[in-house]
Protein backbone atom coordinates (compact mmCIF):
# COMPACT_ATOMS: atom_id res chain seq x y z
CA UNK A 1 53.15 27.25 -35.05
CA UNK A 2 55.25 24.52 -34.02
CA UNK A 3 56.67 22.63 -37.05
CA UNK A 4 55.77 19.51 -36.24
CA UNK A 5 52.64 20.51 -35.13
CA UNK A 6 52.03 21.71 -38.52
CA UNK A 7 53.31 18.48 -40.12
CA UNK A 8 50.45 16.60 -37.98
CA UNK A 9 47.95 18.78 -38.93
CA UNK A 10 49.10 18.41 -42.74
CA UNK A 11 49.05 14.89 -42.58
CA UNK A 12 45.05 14.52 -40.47
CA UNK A 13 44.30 16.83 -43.17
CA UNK A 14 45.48 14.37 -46.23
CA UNK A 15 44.14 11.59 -44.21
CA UNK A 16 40.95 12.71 -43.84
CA UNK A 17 40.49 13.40 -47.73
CA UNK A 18 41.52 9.94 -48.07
CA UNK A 19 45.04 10.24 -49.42
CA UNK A 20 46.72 7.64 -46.97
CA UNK A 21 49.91 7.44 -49.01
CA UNK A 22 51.00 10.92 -48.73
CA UNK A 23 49.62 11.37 -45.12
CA UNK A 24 51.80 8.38 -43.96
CA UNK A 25 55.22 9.65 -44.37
CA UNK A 26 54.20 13.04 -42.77
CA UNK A 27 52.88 10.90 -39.64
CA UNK A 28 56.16 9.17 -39.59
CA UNK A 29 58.49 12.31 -40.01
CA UNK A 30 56.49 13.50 -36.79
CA UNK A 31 57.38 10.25 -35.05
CA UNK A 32 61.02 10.36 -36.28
CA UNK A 33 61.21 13.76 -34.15
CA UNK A 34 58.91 12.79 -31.24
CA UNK A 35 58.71 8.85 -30.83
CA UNK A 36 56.35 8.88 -28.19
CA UNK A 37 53.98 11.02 -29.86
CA UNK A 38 50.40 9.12 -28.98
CA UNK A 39 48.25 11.05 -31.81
CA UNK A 40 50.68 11.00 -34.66
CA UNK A 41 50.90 6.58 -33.16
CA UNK A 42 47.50 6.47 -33.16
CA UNK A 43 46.79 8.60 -36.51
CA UNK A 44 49.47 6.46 -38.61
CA UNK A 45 47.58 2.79 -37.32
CA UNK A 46 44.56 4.35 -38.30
CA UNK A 47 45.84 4.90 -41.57
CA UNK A 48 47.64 2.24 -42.01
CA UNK A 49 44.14 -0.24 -41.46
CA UNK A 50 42.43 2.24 -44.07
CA UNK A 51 45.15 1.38 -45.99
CA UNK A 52 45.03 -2.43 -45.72
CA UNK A 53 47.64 -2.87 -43.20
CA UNK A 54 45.83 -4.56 -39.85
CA UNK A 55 48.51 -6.07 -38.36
CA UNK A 56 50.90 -2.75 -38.31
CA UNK A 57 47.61 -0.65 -37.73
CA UNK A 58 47.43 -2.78 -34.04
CA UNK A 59 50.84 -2.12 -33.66
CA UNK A 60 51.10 1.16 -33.98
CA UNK A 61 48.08 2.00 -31.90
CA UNK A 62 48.93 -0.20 -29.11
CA UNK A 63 52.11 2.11 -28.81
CA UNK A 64 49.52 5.05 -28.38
CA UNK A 65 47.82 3.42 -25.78
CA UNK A 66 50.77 2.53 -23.93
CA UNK A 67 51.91 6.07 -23.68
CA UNK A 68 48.42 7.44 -23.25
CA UNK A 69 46.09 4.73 -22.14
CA UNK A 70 43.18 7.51 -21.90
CA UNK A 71 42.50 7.95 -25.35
CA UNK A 72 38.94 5.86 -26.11
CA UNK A 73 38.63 6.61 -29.58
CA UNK A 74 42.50 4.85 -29.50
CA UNK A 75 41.01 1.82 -28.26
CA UNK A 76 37.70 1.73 -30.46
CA UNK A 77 40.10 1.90 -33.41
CA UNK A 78 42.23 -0.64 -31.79
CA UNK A 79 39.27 -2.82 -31.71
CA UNK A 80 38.26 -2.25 -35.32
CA UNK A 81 41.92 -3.35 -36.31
CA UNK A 82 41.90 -6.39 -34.19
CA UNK A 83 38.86 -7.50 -35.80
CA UNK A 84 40.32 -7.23 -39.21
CA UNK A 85 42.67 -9.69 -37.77
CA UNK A 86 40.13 -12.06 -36.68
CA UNK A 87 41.26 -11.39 -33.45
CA UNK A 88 37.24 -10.66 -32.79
CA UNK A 89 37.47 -11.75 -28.92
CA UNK A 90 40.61 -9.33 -28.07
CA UNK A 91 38.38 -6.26 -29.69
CA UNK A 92 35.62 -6.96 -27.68
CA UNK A 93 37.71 -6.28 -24.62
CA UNK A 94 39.15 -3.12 -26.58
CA UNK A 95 35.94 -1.42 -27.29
CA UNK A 96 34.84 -2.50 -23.49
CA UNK A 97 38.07 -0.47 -22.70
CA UNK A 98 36.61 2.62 -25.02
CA UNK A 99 33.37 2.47 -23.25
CA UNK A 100 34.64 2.62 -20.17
CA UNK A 101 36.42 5.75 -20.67
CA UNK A 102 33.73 7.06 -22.76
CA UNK A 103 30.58 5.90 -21.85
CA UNK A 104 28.73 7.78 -24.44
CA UNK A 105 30.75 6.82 -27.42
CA UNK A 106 28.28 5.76 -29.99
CA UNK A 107 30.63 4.71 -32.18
CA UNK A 108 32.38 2.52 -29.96
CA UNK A 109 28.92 1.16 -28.97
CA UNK A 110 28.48 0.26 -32.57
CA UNK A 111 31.58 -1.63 -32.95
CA UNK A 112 31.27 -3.63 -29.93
CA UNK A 113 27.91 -4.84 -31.92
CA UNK A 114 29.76 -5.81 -35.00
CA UNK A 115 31.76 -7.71 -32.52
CA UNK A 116 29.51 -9.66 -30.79
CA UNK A 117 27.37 -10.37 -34.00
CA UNK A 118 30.84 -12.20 -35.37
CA UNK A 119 30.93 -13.79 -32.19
CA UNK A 120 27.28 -15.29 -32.39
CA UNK A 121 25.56 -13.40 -29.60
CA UNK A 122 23.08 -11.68 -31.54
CA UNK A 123 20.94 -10.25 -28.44
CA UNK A 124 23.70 -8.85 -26.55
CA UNK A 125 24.67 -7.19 -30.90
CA UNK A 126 21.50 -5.79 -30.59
CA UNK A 127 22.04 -4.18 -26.92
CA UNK A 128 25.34 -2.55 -28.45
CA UNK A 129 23.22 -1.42 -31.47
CA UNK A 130 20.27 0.48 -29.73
CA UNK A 131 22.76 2.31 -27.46
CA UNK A 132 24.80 3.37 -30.64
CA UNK A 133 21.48 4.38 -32.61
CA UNK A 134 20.44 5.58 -29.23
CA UNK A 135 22.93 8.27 -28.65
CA UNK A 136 22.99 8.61 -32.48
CA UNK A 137 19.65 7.89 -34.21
CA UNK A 138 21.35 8.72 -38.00
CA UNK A 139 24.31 5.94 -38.08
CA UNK A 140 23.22 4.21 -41.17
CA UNK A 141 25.47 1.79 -40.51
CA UNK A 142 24.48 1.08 -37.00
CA UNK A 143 20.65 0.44 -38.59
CA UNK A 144 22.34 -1.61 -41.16
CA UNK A 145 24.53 -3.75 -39.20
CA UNK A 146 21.60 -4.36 -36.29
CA UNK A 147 19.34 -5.65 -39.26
CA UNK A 148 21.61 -8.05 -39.82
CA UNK A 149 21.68 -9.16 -36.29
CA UNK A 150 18.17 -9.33 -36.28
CA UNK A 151 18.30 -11.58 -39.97
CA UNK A 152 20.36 -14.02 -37.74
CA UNK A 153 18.08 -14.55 -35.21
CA UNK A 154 14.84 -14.83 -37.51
CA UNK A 155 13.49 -11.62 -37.05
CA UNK A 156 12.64 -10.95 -40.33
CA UNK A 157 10.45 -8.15 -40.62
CA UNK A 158 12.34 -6.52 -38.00
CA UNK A 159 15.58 -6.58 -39.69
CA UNK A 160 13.67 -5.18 -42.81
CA UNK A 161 12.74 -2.08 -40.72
CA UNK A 162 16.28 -1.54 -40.14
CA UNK A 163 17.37 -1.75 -43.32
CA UNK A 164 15.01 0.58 -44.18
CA UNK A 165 15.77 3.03 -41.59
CA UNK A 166 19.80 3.00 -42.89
CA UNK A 167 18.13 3.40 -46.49
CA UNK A 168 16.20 6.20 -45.56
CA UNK A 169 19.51 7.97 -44.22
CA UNK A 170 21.19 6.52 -47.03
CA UNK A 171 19.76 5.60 -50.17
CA UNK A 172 22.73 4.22 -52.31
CA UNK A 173 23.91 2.26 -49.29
CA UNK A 174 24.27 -1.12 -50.86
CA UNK A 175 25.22 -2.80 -47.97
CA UNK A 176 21.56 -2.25 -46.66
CA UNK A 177 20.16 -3.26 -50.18
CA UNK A 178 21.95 -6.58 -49.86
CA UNK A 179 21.11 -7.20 -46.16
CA UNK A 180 17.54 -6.37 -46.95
CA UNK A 181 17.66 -8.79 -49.69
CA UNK A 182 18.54 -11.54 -47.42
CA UNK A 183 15.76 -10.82 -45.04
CA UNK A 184 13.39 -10.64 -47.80
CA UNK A 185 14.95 -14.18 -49.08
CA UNK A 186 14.48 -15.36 -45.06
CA UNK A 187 10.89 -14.06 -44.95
CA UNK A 188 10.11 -15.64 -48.18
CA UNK A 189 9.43 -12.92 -50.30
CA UNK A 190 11.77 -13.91 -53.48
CA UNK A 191 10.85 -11.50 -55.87
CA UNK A 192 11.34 -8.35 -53.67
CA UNK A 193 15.19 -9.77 -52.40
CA UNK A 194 15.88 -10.28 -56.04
CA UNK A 195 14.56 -6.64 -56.33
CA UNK A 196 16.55 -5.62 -53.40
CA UNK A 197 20.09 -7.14 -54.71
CA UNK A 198 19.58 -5.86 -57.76
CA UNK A 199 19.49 -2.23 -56.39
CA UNK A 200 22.67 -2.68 -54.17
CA UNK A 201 24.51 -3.97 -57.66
CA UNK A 202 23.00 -0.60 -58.62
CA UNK A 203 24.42 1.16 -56.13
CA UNK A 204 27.89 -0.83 -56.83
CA UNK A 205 28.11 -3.29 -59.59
CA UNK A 206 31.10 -4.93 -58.06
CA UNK A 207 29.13 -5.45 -54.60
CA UNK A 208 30.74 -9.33 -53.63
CA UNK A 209 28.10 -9.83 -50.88
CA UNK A 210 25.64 -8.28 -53.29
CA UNK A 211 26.62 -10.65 -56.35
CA UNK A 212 26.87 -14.10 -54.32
CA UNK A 213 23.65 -12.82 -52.36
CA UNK A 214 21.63 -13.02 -55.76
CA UNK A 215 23.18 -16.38 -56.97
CA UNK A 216 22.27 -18.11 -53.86
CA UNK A 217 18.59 -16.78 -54.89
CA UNK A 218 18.86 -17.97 -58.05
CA UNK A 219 19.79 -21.21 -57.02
CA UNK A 220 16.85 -21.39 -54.76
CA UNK A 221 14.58 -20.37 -57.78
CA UNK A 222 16.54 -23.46 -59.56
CA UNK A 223 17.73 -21.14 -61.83
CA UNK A 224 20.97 -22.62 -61.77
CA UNK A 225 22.43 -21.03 -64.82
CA UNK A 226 21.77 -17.84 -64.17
CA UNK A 227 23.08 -18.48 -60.53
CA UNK A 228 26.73 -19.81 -62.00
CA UNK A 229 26.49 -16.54 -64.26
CA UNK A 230 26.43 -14.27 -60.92
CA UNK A 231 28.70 -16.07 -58.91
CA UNK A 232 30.91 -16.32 -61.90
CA UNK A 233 30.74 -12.12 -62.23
CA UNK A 234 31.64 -12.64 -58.42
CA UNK A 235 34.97 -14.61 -58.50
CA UNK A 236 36.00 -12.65 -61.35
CA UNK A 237 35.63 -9.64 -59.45
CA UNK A 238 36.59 -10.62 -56.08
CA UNK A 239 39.06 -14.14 -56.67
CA UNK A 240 39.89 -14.68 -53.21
CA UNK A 241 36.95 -14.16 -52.33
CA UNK A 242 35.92 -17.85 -50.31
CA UNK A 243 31.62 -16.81 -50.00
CA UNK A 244 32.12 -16.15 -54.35
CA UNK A 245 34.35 -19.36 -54.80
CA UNK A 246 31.94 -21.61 -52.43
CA UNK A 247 28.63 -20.22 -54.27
CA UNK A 248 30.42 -20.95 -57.58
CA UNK A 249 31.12 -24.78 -56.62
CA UNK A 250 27.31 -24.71 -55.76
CA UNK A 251 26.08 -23.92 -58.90
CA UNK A 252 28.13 -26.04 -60.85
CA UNK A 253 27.07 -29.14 -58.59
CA UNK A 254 23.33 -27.58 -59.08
CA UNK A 255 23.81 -28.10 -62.69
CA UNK A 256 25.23 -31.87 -62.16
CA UNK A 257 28.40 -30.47 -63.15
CA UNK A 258 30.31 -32.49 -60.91
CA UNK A 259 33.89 -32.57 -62.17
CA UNK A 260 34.03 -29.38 -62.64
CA UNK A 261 32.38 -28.59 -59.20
CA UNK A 262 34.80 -30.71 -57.26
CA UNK A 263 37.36 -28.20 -58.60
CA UNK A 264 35.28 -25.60 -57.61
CA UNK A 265 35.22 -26.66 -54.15
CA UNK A 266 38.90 -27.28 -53.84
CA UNK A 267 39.74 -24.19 -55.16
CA UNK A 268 37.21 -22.23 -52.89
CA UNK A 269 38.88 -24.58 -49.42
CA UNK A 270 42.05 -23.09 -51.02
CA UNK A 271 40.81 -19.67 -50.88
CA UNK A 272 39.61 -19.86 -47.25
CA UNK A 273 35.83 -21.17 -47.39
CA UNK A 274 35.05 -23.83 -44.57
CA UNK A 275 37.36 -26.48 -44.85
CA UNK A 276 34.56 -28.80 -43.09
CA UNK A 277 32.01 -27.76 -45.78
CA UNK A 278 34.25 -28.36 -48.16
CA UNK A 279 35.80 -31.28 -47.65
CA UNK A 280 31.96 -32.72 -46.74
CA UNK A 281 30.72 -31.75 -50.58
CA UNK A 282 33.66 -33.39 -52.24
CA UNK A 283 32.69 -36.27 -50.18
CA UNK A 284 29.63 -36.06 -51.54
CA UNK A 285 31.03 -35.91 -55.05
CA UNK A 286 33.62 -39.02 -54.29
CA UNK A 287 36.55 -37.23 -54.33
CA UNK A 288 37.33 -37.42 -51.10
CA UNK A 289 36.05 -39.72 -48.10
CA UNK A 290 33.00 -39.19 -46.29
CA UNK A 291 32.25 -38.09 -42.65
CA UNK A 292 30.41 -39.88 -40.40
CA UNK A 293 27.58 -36.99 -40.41
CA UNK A 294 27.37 -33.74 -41.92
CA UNK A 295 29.02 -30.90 -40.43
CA UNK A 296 26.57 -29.33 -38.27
CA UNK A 297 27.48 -25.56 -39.53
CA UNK A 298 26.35 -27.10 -42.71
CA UNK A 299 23.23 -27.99 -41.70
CA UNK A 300 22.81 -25.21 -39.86
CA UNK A 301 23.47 -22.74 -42.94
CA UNK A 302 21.23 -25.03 -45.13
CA UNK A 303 17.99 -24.35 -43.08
CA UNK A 304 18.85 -20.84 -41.89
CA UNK A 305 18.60 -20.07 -45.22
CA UNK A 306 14.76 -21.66 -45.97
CA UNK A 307 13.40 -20.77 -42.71
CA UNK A 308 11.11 -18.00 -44.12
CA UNK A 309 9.82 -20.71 -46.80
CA UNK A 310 10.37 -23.94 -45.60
CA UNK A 311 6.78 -24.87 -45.35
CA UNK A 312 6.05 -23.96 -48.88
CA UNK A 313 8.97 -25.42 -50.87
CA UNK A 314 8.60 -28.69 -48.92
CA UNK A 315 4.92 -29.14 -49.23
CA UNK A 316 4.98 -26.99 -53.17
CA UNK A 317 7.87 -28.13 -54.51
CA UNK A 318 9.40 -31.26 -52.96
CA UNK A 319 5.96 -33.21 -53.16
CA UNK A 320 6.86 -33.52 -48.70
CA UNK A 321 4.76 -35.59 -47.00
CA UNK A 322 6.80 -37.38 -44.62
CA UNK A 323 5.39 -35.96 -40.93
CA UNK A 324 2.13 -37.54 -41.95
CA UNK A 325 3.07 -40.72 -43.15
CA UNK A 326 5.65 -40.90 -39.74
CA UNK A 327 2.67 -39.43 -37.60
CA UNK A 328 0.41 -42.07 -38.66
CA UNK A 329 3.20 -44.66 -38.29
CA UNK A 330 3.42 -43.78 -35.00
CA UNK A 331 -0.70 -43.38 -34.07
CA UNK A 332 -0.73 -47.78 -34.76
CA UNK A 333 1.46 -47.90 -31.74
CA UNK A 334 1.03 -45.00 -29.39
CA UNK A 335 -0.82 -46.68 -26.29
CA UNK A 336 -1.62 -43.13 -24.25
CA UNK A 337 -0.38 -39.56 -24.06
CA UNK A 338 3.39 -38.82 -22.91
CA UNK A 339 5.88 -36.35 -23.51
CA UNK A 340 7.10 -35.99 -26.92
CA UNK A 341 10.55 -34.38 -28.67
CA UNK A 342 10.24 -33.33 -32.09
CA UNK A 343 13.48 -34.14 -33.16
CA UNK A 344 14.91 -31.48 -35.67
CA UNK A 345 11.51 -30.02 -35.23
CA UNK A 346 12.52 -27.18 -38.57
CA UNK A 347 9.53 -24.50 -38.64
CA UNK A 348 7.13 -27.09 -36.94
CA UNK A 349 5.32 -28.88 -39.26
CA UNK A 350 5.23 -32.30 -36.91
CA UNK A 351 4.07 -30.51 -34.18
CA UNK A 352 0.17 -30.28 -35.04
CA UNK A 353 0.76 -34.22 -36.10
CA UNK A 354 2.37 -35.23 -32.85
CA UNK A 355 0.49 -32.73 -30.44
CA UNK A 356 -2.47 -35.42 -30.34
CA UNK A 357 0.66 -37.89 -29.06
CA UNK A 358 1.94 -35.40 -26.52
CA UNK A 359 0.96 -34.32 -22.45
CA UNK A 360 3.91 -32.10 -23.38
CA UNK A 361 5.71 -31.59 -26.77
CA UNK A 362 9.36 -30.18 -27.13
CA UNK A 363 11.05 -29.31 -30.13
CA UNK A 364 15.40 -28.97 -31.12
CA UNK A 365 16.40 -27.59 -33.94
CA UNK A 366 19.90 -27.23 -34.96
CA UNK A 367 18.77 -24.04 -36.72
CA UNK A 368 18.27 -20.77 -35.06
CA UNK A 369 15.52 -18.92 -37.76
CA UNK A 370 14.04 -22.36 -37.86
CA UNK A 371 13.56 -22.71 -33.86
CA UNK A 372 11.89 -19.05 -34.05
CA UNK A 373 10.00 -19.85 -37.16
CA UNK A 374 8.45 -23.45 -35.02
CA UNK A 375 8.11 -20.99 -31.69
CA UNK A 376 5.47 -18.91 -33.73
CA UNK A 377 3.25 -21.81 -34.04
CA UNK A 378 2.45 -22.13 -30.70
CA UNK A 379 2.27 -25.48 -30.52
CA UNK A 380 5.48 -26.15 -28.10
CA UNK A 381 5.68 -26.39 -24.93
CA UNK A 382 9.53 -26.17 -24.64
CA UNK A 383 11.76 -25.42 -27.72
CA UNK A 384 15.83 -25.26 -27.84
CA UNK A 385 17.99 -24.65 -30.62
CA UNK A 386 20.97 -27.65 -30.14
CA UNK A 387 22.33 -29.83 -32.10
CA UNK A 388 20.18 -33.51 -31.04
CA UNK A 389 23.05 -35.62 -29.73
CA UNK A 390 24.04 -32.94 -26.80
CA UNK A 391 20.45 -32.03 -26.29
CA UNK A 392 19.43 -35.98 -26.04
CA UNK A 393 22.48 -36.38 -23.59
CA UNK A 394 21.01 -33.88 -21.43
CA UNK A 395 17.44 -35.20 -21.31
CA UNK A 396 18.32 -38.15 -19.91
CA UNK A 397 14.87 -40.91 -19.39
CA UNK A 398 12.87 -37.18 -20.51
CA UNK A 399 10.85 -39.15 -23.11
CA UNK A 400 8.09 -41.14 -24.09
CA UNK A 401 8.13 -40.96 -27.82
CA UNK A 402 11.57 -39.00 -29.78
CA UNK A 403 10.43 -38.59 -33.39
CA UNK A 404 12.82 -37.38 -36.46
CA UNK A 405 11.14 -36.56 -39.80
CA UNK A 406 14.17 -36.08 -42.50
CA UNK A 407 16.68 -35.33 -40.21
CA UNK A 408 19.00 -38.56 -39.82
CA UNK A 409 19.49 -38.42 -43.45
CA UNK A 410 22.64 -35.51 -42.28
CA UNK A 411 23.77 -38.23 -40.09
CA UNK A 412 25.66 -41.19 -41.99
CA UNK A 413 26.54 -43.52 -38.57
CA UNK A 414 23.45 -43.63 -36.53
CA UNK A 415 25.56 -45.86 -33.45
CA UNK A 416 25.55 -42.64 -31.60
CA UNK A 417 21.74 -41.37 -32.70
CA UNK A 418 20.26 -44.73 -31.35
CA UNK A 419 22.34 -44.64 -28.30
CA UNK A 420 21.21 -41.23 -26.95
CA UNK A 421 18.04 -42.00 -28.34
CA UNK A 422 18.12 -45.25 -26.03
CA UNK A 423 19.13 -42.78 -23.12
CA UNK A 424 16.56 -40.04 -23.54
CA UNK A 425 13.63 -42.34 -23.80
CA UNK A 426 11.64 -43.89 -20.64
CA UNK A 427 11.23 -47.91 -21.02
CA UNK A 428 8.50 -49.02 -23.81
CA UNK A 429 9.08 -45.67 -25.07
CA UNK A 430 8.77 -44.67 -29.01
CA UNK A 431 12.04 -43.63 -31.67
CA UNK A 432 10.09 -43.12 -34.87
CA UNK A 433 12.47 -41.57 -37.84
CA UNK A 434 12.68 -41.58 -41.73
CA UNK A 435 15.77 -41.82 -43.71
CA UNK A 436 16.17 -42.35 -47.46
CA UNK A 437 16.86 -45.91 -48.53
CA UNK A 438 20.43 -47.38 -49.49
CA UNK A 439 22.07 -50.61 -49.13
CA UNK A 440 21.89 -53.40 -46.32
CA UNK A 441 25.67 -53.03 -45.97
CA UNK A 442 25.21 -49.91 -44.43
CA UNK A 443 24.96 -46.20 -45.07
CA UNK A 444 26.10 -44.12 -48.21
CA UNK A 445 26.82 -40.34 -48.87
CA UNK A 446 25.08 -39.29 -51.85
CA UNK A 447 25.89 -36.22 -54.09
CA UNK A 448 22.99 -34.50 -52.90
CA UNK A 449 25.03 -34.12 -49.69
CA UNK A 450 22.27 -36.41 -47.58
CA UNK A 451 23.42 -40.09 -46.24
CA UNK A 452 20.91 -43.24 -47.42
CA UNK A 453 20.87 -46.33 -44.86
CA UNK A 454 19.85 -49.67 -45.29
CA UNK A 455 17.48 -51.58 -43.78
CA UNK A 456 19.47 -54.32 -42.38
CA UNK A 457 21.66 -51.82 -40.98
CA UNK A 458 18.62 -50.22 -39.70
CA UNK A 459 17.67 -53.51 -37.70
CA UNK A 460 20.97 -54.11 -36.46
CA UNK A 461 21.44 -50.61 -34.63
CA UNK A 462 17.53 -51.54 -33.30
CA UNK A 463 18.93 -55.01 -32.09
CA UNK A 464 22.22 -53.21 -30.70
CA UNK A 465 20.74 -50.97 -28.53
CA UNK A 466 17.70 -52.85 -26.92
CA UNK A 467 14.79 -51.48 -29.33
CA UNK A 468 12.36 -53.22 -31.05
CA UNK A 469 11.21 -52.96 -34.38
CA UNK A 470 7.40 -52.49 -34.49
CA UNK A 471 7.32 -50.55 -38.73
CA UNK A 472 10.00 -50.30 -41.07
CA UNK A 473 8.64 -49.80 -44.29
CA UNK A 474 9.52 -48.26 -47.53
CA UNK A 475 8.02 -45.02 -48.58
CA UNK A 476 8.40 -41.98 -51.49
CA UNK A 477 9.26 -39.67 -49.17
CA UNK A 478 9.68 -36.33 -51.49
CA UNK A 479 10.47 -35.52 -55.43
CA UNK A 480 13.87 -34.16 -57.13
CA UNK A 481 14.83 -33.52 -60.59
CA UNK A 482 15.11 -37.40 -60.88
CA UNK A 483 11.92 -38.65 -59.86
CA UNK A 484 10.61 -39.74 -56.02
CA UNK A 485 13.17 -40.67 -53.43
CA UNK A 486 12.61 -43.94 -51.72
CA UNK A 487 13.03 -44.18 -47.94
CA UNK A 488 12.16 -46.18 -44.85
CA UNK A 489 9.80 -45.15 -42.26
CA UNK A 490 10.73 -46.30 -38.37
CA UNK A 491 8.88 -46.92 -35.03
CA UNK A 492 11.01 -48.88 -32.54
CA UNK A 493 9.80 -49.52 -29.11
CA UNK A 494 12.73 -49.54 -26.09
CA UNK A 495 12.50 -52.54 -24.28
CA UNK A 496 11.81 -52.12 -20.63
CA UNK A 497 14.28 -50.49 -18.04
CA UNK A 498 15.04 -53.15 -15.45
């Protein structure tokens, strides 16, 4: 046999037992002889990504697929490399490229999911997934990965039945544990997705996703102790890790340790968490200033995460009574049916209240799992998940009555709130809203991360933008650990359109 032939065969055979360090050298000696040798190019990028190398991993299999551009499993692997690079667009087109070579290539199919769940286009994930599991029904990690697509659109019990299928195939798969966890936690069953993380960090004790997974539970529980303890086991592990650093700062605010969460926060911006969130909790903690509104992948994440229990902890545990106080607000001053937006509509619990309102009733919600949750109830004629101002801007003169229960306390300056508002509603039409209650001088971020507004700046806005203020009056709209939270209840009437 050809020499070098035999040193590529030595080195695929050390590769595939996992020794990367010894196959490496043999690769290159291979190359040193034949340059334009496309497998020994493509073998040494694979490699060098198992090894921890992305950005020499691309280049070294982009030189394979410039001398050979028919290899598909070249470009597939391409694509996995670019994605460790964040590069998540550019290895969409690669496994496109893989596919259409190979049009059967389950594993390509698989990857282009993973790809266009980072991405955000969870149906089109879940295309890529069945043709993977399709062509090859026992990729655990195809079932695993398409659960999680299906977690991020709200499909709970769906996304359990994939995790169980990858758990079936493989049983100390602690990815799957974890992911099933999480759509437990979204469905609201608590105790099983504490169950469930607890037999991934069986399966690996060092499991990050696992580990910050089970904090964020705790947390929810209000377990806050316990939660620091796990996301403290977390960043010791895994100290760059940004999802352990963040859920640490979390805790430690939890707990009303705020000096020492501030750190936490800085040091988890440092290590890559979102610099938006960040900077927007030590706001909240006056270290730093604050935003004019939360960010809205905040407030996204916040009610993603209670979408399977929403209902429950607001009603159980918060003491939330808000959409009937607002409903019957609004029922002194509501003069015949029209159409209605609920405003940050959540899982739906306005909807029955306004429905008596409405001729038609819509519903926007910032929050994917919640929009899904609030489509189940049946109760909407026309739901969209948007964040309010674009989906106001849109809508313009669409409305007779736009009513927000506890959503403009995410939103510090309301100039922009009451001028779409202004814009989406018909003359003599209705804005009814809560917010919690702060100062006359204006509005106030408070270290539970939601904004408090006064009443005189309340009237002002009204006065600014043509409404009139029929009810603004003060309210216990919910409990926390401190006792009932004071707000202001709103119904403004638009003066007529000339």
């Amino acid at each position: 046999m050809d020499p070098l032939a035999t040193s590529l065969q030595r080195a695929l055979s050390l590769h595939q037992r996992g020794d990367f360090a010894a196959a490496m050298p043999l690769y290159r000696e291979v190359l040193a002889a034949q340059p334009r040798n496309a497998d020994a190019l493509h073998l040494l990028g694979v490699a060098l990504r198992q090894a921890g190398d992305a950005a020499a991993a691309a280049a070294s299999i982009e030189a394979a697929i410039a001398i050979d551009p028919s290899l598909a499993i070249a470009h597939s692997n391409l694509g996995a490399a670019l994605q460790d690079l964040g590069r998540t667009e550019d290895a969409l087109a690669a496994y496109d490229r893989a596919l259409a070579l190979k049009p059967d290539y389950a594993m390509a199919h698989a990857n282009r999911g993973n790809a266009l769940r980072r991405l955000g286009r969870m149906a089109d994930a879940l295309d890529s997934y069945d043709r993977a599991l399709h062509l090859n029904p026992s990729a655990a990690e195809a079932w695993s990965n398409r659960g999680l697509a299906l977690d991020a659109l709200g499909r709970f019990e769906a996304a359990m039945d994939s995790f169980g299928r990858a758990l079936a195939l493989r049983p100390k798969f602690a990815d799957s544990w974890s992911g099933q966890g999480v759509a437990l936690q979204g469905a609201g069953h608590l105790e099983a997705a504490g169950d469930s993380y607890a037999r991934a960090l069986e399966c690996d004790p060092g499991h990050a996703e696992a580990l910050v997974n089970m904090a964020t539970l705790l947390q929810r529980l209000h377990r806050h102790d316990d939660a620091l303890a796990y996301a403290d086991e977390a960043v010791a592990r895994h100290p760059a890790n940004p999802a352990a650093r963040l859920r640490r700062a979390n805790a430690l605010h939890a707990l009303g340790r705020q000096e020492e969460a501030a750190h936490a926060f800085h040091a988890a911006r440092a290590c890559g968490a979102d610099p938006g969130l960040c900077s927007f909790m030590l706001a909240a903690l006056g270290a730093e200033p604050a935003p004019a509104a939360a960010p809205a992948p905040y407030v996204q994440a916040l009610f993603d995460q209670y979408a399977g229990h929403f209902d429950e902890h607001l009603g159980e545990v918060l003491g939330y009574r808000t959409p009937e106080a607002l409903a019957a607000a609004l029922a002194a001053h509501v003069q015949a049916k029209g159409d209605v937006l609920d405003a940050g509509c959540g899982t739906g619990l306005c909807g029955p209240l306004l429905r008596p309102f409405a001729a038609t009733l819509a519903g926007v919600d910032l929050s994917p799992k919640m929009v899904e949750a609030a489509r189940r109830t049946g109760v909407y004629d026309l739901l969209e998940c948007a964040e309010l101002g674009a989906f106001l801007a849109r809508h313009r003169q669409a409305f007779d009555i736009v009513a927000a229960a506890d959503v403009l306390v995410y939103v510090g300056d309301l100039e922009p709130v009451f001028a779409s508002a202004a814009g989406a509603l018909r003359g003599d039409g209705l804005l009814a809203f809560s917010v919690e209650a702060g100062t006359d001088a204006g509005y106030t971020l408070q270290p539970s991360g939601r904004y408090a507004h006064g009443a005189g700046y309340l009237r002002a806005l009204a006065a600014r933008h043509g409404f009139e203020v029929l009810d603004l009056s003060r309210h216990t709209l919910r409990r926390d650990r401190e006792g009932g939270i004071e707000g202001y209840l709103a119904v403004m009437r638009l003066g007529r359109r000339p």
